[in-house]
PDB file of N, CA and C in Angstrom:
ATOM      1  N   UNK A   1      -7.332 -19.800   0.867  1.00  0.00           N
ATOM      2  CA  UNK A   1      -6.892 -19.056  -0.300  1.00  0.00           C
ATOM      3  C   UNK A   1      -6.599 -20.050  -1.422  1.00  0.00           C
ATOM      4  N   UNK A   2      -7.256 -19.704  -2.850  1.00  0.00           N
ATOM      5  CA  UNK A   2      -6.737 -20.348  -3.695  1.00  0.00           C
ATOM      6  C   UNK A   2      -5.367 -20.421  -4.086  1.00  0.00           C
ATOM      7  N   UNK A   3      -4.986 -21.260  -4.969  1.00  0.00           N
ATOM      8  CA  UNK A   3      -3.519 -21.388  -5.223  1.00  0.00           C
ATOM      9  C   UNK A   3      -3.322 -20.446  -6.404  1.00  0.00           C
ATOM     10  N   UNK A   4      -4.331 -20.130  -6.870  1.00  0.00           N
ATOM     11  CA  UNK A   4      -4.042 -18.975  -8.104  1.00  0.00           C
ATOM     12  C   UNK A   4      -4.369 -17.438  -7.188  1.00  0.00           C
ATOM     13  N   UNK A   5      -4.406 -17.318  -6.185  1.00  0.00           N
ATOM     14  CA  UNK A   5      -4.316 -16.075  -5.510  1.00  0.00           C
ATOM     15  C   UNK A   5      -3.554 -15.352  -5.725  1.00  0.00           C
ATOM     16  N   UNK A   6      -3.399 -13.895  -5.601  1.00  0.00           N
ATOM     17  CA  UNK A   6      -1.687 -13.389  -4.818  1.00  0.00           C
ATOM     18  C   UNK A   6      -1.966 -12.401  -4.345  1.00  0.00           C
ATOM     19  N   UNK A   7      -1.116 -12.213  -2.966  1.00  0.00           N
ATOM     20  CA  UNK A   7      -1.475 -11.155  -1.967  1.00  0.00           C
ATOM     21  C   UNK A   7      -0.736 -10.023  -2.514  1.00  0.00           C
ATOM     22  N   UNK A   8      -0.797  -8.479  -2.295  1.00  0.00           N
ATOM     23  CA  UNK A   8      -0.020  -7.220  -3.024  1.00  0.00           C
ATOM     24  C   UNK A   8      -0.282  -6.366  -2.151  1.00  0.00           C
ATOM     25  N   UNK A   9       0.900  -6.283  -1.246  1.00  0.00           N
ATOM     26  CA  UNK A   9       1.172  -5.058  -0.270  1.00  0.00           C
ATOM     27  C   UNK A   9       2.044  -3.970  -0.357  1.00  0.00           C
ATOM     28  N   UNK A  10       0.643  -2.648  -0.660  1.00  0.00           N
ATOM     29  CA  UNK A  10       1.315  -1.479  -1.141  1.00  0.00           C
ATOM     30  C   UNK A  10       0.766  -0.589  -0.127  1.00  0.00           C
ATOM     31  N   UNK A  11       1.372   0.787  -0.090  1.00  0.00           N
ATOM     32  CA  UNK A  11       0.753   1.808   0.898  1.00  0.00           C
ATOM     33  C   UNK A  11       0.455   2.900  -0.251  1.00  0.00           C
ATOM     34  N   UNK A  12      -0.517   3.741   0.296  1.00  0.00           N
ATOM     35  CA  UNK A  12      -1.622   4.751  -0.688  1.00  0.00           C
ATOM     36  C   UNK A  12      -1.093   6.070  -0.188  1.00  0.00           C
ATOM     37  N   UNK A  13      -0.141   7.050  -0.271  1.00  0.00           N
ATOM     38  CA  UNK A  13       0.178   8.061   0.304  1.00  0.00           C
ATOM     39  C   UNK A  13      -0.374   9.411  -0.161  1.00  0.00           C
ATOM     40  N   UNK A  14      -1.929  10.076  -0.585  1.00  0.00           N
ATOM     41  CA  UNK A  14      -2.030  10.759  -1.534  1.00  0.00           C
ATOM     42  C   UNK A  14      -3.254  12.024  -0.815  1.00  0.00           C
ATOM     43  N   UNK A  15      -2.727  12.910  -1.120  1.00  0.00           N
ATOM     44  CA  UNK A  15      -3.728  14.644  -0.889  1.00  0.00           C
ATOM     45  C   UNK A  15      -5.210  14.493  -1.600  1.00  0.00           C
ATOM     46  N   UNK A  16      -5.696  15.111  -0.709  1.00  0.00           N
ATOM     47  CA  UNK A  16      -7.422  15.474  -1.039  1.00  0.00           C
ATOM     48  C   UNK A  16      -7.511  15.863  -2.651  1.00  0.00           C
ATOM     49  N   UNK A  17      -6.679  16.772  -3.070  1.00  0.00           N
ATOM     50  CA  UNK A  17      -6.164  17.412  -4.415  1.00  0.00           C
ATOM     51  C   UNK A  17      -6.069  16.596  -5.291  1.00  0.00           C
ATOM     52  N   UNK A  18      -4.619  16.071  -4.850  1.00  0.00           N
ATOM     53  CA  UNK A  18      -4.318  14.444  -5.906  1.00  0.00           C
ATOM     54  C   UNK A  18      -5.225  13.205  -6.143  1.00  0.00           C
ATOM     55  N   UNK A  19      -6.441  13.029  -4.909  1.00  0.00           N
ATOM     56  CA  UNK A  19      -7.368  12.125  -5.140  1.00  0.00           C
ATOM     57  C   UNK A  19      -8.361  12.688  -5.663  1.00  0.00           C
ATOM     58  N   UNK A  20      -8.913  13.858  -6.140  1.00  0.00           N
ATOM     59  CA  UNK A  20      -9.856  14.144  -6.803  1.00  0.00           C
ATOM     60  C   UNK A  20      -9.949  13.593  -8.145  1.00  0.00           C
ATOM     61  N   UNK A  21      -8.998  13.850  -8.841  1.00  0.00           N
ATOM     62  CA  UNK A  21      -8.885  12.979 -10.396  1.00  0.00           C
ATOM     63  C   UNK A  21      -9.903  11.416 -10.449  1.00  0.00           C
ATOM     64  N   UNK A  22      -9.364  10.518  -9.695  1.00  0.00           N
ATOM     65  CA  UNK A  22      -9.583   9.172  -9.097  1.00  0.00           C
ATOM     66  C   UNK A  22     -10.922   9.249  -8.554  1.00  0.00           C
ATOM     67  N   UNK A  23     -11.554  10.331  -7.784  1.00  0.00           N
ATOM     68  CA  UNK A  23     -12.786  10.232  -7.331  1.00  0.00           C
ATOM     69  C   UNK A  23     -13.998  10.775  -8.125  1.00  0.00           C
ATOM     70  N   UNK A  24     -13.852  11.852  -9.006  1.00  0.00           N
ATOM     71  CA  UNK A  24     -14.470  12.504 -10.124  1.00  0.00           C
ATOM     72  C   UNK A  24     -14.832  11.519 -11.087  1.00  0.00           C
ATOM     73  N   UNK A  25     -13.660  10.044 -11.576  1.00  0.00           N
ATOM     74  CA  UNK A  25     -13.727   9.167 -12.762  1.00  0.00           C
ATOM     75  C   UNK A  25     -13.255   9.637 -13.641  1.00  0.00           C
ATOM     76  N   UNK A  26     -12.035  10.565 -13.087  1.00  0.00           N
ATOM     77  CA  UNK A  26     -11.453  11.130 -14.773  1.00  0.00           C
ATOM     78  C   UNK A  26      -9.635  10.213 -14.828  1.00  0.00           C
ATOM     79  N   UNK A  27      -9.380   9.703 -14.095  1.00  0.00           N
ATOM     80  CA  UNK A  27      -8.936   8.163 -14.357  1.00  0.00           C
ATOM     81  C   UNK A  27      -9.055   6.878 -13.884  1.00  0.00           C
ATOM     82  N   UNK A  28      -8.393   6.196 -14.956  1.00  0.00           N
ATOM     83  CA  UNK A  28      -9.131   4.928 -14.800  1.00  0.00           C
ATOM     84  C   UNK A  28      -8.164   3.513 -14.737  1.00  0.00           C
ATOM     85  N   UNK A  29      -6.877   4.019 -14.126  1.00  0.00           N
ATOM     86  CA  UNK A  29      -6.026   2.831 -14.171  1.00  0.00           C
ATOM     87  C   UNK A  29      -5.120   4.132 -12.840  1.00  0.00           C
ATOM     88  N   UNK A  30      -4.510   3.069 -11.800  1.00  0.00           N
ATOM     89  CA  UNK A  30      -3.641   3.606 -10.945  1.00  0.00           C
ATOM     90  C   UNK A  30      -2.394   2.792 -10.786  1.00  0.00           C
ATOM     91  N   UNK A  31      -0.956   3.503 -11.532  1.00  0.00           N
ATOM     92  CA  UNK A  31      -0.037   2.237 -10.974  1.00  0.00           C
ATOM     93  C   UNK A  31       0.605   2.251  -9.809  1.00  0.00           C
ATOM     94  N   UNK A  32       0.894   1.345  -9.096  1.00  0.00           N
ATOM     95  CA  UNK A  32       1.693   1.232  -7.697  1.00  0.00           C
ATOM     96  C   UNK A  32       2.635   0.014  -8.355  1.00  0.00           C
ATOM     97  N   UNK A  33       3.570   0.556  -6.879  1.00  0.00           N
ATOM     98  CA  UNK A  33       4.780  -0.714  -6.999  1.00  0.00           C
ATOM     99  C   UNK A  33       4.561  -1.572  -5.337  1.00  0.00           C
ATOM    100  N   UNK A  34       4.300  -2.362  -5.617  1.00  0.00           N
ATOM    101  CA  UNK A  34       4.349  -2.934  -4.137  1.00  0.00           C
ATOM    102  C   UNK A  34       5.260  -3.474  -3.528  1.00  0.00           C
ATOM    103  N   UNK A  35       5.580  -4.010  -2.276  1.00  0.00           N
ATOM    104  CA  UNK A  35       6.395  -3.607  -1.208  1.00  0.00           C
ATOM    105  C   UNK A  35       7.757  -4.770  -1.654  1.00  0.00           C
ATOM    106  N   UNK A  36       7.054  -5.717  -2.799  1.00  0.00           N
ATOM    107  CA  UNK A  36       8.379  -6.646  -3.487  1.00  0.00           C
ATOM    108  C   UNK A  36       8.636  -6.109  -4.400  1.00  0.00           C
ATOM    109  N   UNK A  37       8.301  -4.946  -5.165  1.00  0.00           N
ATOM    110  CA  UNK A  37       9.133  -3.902  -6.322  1.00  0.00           C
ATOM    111  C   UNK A  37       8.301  -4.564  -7.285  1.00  0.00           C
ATOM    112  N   UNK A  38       7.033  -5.370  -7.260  1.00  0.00           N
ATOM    113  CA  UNK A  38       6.504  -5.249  -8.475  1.00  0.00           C
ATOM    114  C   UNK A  38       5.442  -4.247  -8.972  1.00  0.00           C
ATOM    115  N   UNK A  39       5.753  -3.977  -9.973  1.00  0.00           N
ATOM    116  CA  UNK A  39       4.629  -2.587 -10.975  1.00  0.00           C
ATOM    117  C   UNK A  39       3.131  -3.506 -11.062  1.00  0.00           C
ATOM    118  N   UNK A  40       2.049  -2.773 -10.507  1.00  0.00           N
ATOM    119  CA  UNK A  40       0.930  -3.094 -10.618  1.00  0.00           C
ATOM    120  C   UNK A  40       0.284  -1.824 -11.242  1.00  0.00           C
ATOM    121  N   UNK A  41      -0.689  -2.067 -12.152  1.00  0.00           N
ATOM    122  CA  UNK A  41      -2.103  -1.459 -12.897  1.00  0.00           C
ATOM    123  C   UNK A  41      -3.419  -1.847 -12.461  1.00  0.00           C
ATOM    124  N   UNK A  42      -3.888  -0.703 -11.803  1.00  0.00           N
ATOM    125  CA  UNK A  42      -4.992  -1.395 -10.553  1.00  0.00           C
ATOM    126  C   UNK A  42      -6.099  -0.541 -10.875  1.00  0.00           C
ATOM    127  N   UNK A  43      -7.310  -1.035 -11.307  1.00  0.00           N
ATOM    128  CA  UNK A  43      -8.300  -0.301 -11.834  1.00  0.00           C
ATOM    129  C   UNK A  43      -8.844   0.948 -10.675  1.00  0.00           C
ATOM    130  N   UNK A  44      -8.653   1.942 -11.454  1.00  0.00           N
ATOM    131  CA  UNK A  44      -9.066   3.436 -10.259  1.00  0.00           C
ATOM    132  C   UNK A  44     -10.535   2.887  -9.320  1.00  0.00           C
ATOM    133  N   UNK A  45     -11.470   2.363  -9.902  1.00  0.00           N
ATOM    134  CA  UNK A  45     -12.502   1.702  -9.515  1.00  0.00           C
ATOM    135  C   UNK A  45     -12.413   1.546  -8.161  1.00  0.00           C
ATOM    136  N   UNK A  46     -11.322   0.902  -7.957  1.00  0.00           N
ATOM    137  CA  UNK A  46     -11.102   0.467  -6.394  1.00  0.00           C
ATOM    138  C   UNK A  46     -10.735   1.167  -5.402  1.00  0.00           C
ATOM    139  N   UNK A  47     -10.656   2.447  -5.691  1.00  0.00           N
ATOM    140  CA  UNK A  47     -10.091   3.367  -4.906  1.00  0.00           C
ATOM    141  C   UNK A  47     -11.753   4.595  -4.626  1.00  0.00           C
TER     142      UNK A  47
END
């Protein structure tokens, strides 16, 4: 691993319903907080 890495451990808890938005492409940024309380903006892309 590089030294400019960083690992971000979050859990995804979300309904068929609630992931449609995200799977359609009708958004395009998802925030989570991960498991050290930091706020991440994580491109929907990845989901």
């Amino acid at each position: 691993m590089r030294q400019s890495d960083q690992i971000f451990q979050f859990s995804l808890n979300i309904s068929y319903e609630d992931f449609l938005p995200y799977y359609r492409g009708q958004v395009t940024k998802v925030e989570v907080v991960d498991t050290a309380g930091r706020t991440l903006w994580i491109s929907a892309r990845h989901f």
